[in-house]
C-alpha atoms as a PDB file:
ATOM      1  CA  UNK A   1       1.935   9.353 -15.743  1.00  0.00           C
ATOM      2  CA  UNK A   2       0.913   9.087 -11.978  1.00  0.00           C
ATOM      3  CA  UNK A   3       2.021  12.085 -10.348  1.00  0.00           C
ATOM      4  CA  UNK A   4       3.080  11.098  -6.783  1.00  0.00           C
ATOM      5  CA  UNK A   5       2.197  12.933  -3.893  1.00  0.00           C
ATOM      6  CA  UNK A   6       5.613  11.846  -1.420  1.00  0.00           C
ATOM      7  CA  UNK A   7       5.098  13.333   2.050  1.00  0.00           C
ATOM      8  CA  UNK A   8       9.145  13.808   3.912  1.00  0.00           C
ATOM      9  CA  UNK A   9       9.273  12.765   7.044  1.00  0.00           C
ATOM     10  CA  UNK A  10      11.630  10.935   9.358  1.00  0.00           C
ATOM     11  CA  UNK A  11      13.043   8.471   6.251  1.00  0.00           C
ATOM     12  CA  UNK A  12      12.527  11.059   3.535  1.00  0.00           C
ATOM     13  CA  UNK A  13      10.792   9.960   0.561  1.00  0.00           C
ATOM     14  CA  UNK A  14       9.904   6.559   2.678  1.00  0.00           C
ATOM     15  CA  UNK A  15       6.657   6.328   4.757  1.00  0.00           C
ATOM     16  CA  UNK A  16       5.870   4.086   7.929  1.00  0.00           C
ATOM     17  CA  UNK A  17       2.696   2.797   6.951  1.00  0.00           C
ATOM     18  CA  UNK A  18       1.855   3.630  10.768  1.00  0.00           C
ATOM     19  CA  UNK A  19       2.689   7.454   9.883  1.00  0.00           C
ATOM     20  CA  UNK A  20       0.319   7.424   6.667  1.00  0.00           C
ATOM     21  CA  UNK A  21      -2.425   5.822   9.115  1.00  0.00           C
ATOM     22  CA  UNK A  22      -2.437   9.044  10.675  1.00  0.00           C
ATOM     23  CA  UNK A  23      -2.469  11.512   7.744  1.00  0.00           C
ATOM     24  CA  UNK A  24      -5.312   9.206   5.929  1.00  0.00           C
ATOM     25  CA  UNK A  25      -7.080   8.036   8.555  1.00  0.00           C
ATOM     26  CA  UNK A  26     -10.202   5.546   8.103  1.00  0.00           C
ATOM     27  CA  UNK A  27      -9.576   5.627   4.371  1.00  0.00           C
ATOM     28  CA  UNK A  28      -8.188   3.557   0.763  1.00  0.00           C
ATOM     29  CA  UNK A  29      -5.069   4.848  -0.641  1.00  0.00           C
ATOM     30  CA  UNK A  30      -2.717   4.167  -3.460  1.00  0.00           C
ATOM     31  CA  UNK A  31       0.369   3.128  -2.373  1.00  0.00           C
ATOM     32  CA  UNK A  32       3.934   2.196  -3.826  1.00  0.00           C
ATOM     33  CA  UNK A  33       5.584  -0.663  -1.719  1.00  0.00           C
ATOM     34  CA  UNK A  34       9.215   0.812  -1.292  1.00  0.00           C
ATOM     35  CA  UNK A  35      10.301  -1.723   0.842  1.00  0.00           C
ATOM     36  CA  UNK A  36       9.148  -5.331   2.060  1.00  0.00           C
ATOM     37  CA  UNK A  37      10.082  -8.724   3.766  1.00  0.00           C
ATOM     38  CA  UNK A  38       8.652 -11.995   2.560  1.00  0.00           C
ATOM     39  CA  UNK A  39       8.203 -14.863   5.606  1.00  0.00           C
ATOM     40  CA  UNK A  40       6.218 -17.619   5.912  1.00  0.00           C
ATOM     41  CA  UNK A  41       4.176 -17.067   2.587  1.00  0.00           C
ATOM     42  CA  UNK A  42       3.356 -13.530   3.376  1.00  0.00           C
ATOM     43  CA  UNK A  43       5.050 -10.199   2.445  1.00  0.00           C
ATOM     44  CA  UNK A  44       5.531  -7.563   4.997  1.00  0.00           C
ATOM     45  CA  UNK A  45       5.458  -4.104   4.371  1.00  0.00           C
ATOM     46  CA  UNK A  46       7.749  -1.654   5.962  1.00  0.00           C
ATOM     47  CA  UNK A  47       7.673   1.641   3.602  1.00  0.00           C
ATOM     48  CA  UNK A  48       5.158   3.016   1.265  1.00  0.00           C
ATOM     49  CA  UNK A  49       5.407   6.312  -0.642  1.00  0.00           C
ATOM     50  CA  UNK A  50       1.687   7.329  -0.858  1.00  0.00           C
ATOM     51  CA  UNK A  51       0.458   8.473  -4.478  1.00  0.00           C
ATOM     52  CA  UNK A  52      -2.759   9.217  -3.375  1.00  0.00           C
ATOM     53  CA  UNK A  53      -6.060   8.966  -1.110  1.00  0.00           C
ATOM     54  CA  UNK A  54      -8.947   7.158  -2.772  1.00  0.00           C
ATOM     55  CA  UNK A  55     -12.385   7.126  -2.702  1.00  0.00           C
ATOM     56  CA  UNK A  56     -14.134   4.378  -1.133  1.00  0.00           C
ATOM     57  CA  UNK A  57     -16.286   3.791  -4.673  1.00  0.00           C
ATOM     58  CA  UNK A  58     -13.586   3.687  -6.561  1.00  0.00           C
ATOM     59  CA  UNK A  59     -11.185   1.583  -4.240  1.00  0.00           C
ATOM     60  CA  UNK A  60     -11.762  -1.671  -6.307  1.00  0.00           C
ATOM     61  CA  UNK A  61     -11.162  -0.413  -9.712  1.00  0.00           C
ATOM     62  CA  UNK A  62      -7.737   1.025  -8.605  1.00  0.00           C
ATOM     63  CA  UNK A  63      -6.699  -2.084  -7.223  1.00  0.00           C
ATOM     64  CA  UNK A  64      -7.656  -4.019  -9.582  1.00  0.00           C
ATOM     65  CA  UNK A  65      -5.944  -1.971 -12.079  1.00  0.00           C
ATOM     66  CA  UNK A  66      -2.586  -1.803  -9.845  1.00  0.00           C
ATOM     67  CA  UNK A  67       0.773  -3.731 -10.903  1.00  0.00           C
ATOM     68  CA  UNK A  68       4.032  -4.147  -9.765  1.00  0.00           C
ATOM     69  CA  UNK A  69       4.344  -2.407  -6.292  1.00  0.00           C
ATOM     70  CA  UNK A  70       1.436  -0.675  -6.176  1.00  0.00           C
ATOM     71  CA  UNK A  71      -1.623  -1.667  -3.931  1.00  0.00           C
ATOM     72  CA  UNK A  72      -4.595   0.082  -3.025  1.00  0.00           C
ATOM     73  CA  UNK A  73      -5.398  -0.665   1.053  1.00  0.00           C
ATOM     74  CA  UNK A  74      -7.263   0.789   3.810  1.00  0.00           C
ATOM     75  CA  UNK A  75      -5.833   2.553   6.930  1.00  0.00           C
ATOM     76  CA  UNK A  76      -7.880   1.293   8.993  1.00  0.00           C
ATOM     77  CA  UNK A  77      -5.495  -2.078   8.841  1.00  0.00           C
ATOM     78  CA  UNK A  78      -2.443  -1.716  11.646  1.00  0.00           C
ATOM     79  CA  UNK A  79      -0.334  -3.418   9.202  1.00  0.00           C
ATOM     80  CA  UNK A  80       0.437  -4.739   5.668  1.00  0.00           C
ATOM     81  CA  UNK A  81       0.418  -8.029   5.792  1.00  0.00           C
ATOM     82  CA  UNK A  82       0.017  -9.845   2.346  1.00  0.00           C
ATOM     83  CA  UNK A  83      -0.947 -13.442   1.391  1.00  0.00           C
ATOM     84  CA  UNK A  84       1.510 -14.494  -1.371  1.00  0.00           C
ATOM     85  CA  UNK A  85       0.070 -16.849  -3.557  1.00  0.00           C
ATOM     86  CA  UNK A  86       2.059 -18.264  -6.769  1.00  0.00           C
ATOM     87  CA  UNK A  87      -1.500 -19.025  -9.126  1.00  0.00           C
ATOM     88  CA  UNK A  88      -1.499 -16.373 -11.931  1.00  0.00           C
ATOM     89  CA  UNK A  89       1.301 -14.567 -10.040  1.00  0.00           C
ATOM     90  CA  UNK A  90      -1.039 -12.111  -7.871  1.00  0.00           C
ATOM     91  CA  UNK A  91      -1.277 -10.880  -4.621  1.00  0.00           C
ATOM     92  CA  UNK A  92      -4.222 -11.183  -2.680  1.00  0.00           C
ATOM     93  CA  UNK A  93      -4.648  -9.021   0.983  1.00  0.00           C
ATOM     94  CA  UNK A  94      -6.707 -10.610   3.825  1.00  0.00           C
END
């Protein structure tokens, strides 16, 4: 089981993804979507609960072993912006 690692702040469990920008800065970590808007093809991302930092070798084998809500994504991105596409029912980030 993945033990989470949920930092309280303003929204308690919930994280601004601009807020875990500056607790992991210029690096990949696991996150949980918590909450999201879908416009236009692409889903927004408002909250993340952060399970964990993670290194930059192993960045692509946790992605591509994430499902459901959980992405792996760099904080050097201002936002979380992803692609929706309906083929084989994945996400892809740009």
């Amino acid at each position: 089981m993945i033990q989470y690692m949920y930092n309280l702040l303003m929204d308690g469990d919930n994280m601004k993804w601009a807020s875990v920008r500056e607790i992991y800065p210029n690096q990949f970590v696991k996150i949980e979507v918590l909450n999201s808007k879908i416009e236009n093809g692409k889903e927004y991302v408002n909250e993340v609960a952060v399970i964990e930092p993670i290194d930059n070798l192993m960045a692509t084998k946790e992605l591509l072993q994430s499902k459901n809500n959980i992405l792996v994504y760099h904080t050097s991105n201002e936002k979380i912006i992803l692609n929706i596409r309906s083929r084989g029912n994945m996400r892809r980030v740009q």
